[in-house]
N, C-alpha and C. Protein backbone atom coordinates (compact mmCIF):
# COMPACT_ATOMS: atom_id res chain seq x y z
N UNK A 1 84.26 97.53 118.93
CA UNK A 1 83.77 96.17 118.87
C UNK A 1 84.61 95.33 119.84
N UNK A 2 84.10 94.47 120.72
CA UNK A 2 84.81 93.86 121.53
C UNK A 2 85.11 92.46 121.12
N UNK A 3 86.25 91.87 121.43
CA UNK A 3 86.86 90.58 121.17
C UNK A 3 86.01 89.39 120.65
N UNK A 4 84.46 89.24 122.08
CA UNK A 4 83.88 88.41 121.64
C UNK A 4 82.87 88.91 120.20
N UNK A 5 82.20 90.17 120.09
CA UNK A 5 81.44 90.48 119.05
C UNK A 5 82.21 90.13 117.67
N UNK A 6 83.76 90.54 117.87
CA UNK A 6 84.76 90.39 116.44
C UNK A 6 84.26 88.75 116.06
N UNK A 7 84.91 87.98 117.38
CA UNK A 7 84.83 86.31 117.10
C UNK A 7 83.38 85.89 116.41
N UNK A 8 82.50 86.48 116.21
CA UNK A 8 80.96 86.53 115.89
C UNK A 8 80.70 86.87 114.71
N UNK A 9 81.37 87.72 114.74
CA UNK A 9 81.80 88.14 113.50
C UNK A 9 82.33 87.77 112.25
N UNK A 10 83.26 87.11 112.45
CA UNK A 10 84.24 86.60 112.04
C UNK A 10 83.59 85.40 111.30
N UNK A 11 82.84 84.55 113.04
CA UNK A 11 82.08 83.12 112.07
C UNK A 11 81.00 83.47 111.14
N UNK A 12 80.47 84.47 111.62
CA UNK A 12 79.47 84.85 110.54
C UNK A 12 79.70 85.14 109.29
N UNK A 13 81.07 85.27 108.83
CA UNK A 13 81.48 85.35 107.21
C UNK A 13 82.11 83.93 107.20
N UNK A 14 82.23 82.76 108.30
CA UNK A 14 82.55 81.71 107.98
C UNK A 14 84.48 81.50 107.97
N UNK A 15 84.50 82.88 108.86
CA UNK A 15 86.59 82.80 108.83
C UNK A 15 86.79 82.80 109.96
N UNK A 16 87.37 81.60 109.85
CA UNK A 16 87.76 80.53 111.31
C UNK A 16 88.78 81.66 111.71
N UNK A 17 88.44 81.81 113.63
CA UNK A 17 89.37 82.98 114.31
C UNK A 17 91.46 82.70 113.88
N UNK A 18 91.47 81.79 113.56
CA UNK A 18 92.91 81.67 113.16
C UNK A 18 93.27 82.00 111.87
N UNK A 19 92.28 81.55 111.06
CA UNK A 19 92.88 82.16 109.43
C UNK A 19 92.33 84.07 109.86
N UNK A 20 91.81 84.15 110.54
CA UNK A 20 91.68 86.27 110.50
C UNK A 20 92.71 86.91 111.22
N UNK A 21 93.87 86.06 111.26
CA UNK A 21 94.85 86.45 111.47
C UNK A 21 95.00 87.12 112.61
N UNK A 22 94.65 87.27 113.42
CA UNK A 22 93.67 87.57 114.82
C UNK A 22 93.61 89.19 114.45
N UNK A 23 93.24 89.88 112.96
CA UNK A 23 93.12 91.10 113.04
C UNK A 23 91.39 91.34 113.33
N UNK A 24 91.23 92.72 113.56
CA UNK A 24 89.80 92.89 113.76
C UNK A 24 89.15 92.62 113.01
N UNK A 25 87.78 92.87 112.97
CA UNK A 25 87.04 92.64 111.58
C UNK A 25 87.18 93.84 110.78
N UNK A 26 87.05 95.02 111.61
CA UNK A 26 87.07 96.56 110.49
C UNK A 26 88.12 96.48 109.81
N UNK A 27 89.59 95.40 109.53
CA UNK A 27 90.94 95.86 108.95
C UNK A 27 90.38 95.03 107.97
N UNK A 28 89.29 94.39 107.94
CA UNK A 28 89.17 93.08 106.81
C UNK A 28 87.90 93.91 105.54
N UNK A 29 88.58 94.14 104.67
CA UNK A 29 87.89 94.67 103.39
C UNK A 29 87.14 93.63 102.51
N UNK A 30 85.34 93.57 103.20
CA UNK A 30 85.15 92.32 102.09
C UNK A 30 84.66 92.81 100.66
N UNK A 31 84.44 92.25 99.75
CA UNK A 31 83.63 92.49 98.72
C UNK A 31 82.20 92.37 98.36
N UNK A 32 81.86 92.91 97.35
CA UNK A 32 80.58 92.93 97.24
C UNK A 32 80.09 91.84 95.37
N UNK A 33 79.75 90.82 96.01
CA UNK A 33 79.84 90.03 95.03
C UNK A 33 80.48 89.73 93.81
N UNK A 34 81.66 91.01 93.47
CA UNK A 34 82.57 90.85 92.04
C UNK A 34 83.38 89.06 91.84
N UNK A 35 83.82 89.05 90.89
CA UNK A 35 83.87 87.98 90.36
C UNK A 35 85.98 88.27 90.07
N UNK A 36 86.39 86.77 90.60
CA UNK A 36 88.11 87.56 90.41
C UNK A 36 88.49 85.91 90.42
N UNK A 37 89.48 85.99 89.13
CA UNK A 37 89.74 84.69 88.76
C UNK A 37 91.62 84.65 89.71
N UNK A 38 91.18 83.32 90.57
CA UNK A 38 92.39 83.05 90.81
C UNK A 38 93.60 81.88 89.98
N UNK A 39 94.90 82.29 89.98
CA UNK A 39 95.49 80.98 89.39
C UNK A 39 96.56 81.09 90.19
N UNK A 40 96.87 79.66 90.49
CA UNK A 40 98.15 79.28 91.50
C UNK A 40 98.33 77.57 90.69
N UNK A 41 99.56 77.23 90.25
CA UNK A 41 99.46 76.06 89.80
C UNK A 41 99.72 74.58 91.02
N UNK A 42 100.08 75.86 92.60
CA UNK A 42 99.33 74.62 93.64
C UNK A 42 98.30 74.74 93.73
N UNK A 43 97.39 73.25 93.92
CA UNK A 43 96.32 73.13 93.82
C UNK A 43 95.90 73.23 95.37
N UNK A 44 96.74 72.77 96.45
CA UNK A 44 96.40 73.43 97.91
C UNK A 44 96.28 74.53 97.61
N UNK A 45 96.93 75.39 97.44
CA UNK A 45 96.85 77.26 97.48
C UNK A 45 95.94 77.48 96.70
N UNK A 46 95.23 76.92 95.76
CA UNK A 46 94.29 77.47 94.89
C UNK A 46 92.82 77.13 95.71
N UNK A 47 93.17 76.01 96.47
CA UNK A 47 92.08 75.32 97.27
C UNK A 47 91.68 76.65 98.50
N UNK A 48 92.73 76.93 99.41
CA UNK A 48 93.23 77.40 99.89
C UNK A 48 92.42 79.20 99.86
N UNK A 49 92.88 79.54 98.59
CA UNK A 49 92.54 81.09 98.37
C UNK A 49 91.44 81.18 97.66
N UNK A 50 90.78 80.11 97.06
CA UNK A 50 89.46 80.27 96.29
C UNK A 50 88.53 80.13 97.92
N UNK A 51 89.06 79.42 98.88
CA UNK A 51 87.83 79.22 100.09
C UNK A 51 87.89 81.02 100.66
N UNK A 52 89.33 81.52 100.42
CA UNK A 52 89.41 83.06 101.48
C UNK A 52 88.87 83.86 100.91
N UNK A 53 88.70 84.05 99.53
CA UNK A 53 88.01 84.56 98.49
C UNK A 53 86.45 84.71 98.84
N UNK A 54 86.13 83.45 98.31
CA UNK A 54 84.42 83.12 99.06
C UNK A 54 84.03 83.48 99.99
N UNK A 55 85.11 83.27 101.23
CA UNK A 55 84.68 84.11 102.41
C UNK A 55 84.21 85.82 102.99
N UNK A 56 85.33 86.23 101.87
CA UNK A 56 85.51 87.65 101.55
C UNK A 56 84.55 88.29 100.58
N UNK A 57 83.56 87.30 100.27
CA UNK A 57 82.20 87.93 99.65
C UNK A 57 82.40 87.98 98.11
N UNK A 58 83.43 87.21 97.61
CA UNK A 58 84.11 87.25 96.25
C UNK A 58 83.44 85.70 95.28
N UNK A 59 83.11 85.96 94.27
CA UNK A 59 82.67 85.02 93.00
C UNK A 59 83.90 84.80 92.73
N UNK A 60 84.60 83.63 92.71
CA UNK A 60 85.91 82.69 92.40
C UNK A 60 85.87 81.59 91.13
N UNK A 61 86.21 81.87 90.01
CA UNK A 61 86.61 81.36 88.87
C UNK A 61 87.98 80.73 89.09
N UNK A 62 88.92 79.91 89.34
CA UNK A 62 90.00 79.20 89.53
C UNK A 62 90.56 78.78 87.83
N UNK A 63 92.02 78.95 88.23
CA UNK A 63 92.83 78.17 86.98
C UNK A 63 94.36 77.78 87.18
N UNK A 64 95.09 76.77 87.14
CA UNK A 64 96.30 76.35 87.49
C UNK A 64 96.72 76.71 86.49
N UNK A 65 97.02 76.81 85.43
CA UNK A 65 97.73 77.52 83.74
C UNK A 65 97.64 78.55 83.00
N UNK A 66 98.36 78.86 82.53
CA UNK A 66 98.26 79.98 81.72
C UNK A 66 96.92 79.60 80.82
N UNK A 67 97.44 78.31 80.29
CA UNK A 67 95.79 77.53 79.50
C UNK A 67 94.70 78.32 79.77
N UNK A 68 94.20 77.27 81.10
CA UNK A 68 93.20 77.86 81.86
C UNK A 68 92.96 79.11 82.28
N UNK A 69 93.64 79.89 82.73
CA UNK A 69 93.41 81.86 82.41
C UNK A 69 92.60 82.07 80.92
N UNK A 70 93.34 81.55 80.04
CA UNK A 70 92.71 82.26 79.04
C UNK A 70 91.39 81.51 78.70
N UNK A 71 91.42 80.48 79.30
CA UNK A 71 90.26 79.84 78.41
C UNK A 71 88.98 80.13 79.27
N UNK A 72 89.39 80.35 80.54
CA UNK A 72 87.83 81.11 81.52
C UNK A 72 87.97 82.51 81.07
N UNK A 73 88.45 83.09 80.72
CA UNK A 73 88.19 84.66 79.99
C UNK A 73 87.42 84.78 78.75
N UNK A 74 87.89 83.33 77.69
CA UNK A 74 87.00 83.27 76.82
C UNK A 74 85.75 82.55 76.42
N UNK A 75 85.41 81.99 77.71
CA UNK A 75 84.33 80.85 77.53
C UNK A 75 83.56 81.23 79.10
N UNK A 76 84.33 81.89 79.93
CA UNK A 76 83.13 82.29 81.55
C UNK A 76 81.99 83.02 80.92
N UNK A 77 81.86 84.26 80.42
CA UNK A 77 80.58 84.33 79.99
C UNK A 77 80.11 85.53 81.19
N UNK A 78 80.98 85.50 82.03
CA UNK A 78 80.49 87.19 82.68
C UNK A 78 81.96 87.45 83.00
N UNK A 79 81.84 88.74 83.18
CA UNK A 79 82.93 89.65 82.95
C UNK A 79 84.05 89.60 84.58
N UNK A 80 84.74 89.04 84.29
CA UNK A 80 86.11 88.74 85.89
C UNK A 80 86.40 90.46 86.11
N UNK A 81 86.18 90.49 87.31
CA UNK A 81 86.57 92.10 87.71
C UNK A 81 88.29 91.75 88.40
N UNK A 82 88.98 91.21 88.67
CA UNK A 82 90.00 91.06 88.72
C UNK A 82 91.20 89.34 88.55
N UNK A 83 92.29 89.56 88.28
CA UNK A 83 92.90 88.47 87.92
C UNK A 83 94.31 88.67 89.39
N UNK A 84 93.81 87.56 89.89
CA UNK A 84 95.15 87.26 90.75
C UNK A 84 96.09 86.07 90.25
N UNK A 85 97.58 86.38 89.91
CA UNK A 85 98.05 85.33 88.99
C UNK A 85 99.57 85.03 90.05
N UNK A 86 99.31 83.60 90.55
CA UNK A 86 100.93 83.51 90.77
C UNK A 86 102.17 83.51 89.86
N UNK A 87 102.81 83.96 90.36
CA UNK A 87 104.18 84.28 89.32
C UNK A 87 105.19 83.34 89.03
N UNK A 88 104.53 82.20 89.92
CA UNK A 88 105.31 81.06 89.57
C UNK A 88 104.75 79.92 88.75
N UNK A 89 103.82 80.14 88.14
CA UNK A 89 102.99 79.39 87.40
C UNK A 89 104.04 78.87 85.81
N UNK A 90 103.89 77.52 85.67
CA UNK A 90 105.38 77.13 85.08
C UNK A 90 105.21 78.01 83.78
N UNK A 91 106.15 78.28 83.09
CA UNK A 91 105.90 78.94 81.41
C UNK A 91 104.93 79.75 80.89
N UNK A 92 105.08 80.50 82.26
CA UNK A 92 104.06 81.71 82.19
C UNK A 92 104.62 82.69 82.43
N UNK A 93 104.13 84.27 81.65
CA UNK A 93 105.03 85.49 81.96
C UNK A 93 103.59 86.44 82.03
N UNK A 94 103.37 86.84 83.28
CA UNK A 94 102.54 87.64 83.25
C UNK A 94 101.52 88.73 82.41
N UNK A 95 103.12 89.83 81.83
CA UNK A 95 102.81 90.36 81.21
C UNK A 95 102.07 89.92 79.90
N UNK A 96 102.47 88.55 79.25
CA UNK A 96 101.82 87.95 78.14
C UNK A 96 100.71 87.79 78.30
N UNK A 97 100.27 87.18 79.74
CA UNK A 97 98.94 86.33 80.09
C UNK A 97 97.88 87.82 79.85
N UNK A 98 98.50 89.09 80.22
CA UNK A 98 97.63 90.09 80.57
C UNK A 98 96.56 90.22 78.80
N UNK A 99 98.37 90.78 78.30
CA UNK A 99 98.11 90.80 76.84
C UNK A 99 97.20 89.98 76.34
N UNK A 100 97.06 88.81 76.22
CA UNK A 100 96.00 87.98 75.75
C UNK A 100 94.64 88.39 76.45
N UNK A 101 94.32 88.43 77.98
CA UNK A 101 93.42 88.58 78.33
C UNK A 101 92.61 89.90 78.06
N UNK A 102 93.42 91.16 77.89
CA UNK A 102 92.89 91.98 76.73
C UNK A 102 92.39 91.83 75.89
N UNK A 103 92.61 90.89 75.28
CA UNK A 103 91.73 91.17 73.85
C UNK A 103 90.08 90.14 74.09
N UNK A 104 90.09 89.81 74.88
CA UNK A 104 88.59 89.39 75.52
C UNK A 104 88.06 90.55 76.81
N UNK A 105 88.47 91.06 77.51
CA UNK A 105 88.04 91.91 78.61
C UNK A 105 89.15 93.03 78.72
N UNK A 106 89.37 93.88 78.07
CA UNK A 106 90.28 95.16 78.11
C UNK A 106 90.68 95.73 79.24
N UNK A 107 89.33 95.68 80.20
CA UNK A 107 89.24 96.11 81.45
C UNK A 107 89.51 95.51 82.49
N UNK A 108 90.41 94.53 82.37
CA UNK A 108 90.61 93.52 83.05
C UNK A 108 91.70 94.27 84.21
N UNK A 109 91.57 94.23 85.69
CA UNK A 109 92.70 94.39 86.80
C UNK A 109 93.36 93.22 86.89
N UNK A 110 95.02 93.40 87.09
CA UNK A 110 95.69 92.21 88.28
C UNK A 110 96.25 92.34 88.77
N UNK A 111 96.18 91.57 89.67
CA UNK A 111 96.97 91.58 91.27
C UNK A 111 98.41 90.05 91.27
N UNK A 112 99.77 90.45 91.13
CA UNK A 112 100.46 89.49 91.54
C UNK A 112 100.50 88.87 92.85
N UNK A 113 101.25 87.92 93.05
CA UNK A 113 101.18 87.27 94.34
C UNK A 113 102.84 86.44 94.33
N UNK A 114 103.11 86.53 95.18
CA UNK A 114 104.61 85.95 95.07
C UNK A 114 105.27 85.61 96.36
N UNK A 115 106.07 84.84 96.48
CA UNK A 115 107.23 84.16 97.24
C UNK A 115 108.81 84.92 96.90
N UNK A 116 109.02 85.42 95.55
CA UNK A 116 109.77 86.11 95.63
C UNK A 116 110.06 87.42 96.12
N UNK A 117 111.33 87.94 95.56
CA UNK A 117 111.80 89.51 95.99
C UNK A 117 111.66 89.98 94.87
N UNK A 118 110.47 90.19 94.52
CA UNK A 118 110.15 91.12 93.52
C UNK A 118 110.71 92.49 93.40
N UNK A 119 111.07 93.11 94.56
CA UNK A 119 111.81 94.23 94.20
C UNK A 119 113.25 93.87 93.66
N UNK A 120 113.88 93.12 93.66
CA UNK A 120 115.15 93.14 93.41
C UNK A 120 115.38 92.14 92.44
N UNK A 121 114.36 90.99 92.42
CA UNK A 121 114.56 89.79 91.05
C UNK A 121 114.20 90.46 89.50
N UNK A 122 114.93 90.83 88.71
CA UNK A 122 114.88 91.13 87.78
C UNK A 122 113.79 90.23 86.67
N UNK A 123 113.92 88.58 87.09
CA UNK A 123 113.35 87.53 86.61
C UNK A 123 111.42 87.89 86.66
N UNK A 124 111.14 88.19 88.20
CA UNK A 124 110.13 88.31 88.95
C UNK A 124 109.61 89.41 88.31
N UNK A 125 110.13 90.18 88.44
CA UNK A 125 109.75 92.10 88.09
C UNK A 125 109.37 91.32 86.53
N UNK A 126 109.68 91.20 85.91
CA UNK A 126 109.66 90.80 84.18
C UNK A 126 108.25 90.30 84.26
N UNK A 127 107.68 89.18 84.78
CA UNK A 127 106.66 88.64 84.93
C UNK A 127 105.39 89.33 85.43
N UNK A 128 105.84 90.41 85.98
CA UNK A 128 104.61 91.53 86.93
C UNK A 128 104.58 92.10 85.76
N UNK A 129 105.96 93.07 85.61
CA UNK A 129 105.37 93.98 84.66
C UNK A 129 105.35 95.59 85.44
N UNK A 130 103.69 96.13 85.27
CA UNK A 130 103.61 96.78 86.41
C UNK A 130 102.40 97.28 87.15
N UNK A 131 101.80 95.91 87.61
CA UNK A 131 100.93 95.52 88.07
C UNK A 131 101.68 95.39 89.34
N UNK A 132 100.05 95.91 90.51
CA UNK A 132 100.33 95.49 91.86
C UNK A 132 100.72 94.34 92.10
N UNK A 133 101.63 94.11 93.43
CA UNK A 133 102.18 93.03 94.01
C UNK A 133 101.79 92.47 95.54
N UNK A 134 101.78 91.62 95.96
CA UNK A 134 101.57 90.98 97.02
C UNK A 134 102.47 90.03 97.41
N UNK A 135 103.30 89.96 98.56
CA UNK A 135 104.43 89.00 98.60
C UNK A 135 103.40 87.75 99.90
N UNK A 136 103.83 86.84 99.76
CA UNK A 136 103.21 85.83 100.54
C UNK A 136 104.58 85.40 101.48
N UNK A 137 104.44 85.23 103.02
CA UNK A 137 103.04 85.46 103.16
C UNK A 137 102.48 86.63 103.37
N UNK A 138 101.11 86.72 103.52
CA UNK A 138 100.28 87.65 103.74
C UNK A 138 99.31 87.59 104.86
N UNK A 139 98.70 88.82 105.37
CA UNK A 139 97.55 88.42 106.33
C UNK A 139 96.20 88.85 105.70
N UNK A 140 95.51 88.34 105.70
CA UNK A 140 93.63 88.25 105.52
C UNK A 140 93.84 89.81 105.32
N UNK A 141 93.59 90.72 106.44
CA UNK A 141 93.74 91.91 106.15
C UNK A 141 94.13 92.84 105.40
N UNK A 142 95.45 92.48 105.19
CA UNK A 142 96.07 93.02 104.00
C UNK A 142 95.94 92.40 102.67
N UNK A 143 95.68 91.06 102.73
CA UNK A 143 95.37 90.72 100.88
C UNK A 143 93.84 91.36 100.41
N UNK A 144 93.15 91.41 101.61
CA UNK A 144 91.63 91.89 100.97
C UNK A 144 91.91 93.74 101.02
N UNK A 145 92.53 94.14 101.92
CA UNK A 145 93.01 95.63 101.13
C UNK A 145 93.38 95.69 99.98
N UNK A 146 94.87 95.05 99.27
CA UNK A 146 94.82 94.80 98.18
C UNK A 146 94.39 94.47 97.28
N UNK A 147 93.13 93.63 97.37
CA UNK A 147 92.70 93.22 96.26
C UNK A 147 91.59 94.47 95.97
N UNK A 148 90.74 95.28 97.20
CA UNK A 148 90.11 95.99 97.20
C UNK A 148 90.84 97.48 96.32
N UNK A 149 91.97 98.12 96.61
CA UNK A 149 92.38 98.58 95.81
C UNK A 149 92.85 98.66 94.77
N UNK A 150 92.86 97.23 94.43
CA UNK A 150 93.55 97.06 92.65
C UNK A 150 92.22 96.68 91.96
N UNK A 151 91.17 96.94 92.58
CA UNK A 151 89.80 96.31 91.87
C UNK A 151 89.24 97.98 91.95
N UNK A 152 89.82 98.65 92.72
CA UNK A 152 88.66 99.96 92.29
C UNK A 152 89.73 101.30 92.00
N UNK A 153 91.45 100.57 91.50
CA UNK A 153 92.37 101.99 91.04
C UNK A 153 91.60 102.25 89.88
N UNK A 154 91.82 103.96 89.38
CA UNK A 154 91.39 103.97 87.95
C UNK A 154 92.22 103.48 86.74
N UNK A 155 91.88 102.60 86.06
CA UNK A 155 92.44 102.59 84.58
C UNK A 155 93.72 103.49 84.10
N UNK A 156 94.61 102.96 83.97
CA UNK A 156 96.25 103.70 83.30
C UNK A 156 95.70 103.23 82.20
């Protein structure tokens, strides 16, 4: 595919040549209409990743709180094929949020997202658990790999 066909490309899913990180289009894994609730308690970044989401062919449910996680799990009404949760979300511990969200969707995937050193913050690691990670920043390419593989690993 050549430079200009990519740039064509690119607008045609509506991702401006600077947010695609100037990777090709084949490194960019979109989806196929699944549904994946994001929470970031910035509301830029939620603004932000619910638009890269959409772009990426993804149904976007949004929530800034732990609150809000649980309360679109129990009141959305179709089934979230994955949960991306920042780890900095205030008085929130991942692993809890998961726990709860089990007992409405069992089958529920998530994907962390972080600013920290999750390998080495003991604090951080606590909050994952042991769920995939994503450190920010990130490129287009690689978060839609990730999300693509934590949406189709099999069930532990």
């Amino acid at each position: 595919m050549t430079a200009q066909q990519e740039a064509q490309e690119l607008q045609h899913h509506n991702i401006p040549n600077n947010m695609a990180d100037q990777a090709n289009l084949s490194a960019i894994t979109f989806g196929h209409g699944e549904t994946i609730l994001l929470a970031d308690c910035n509301a830029n970044l939620l603004k932000l990743g619910s638009s890269l989401l959409s772009k990426l062919n993804y149904q976007v449910v949004t929530a800034s709180n732990e609150n809000q996680v649980i309360k679109q799990f129990n009141a959305s009404g179709k089934k979230i094929d994955l949960l991306i949760l920042d780890t900095d979300i205030p008085r929130s511990d991942g692993q809890n949020i998961m726990d709860k969200i089990y007992i409405y969707q069992p089958q529920t995937k998530a994907l962390f997202y972080t600013v920290c050193d999750w390998l080495i913050d003991p604090d951080c690691r606590k909050k994952i658990g042991h769920a995939p990670v994503i450190s920010k920043p990130y490129s287009i390419s690689e978060f839609s790999r990730v999300i693509y593989q934590t949406m189709h690993r099999l069930q532990q």
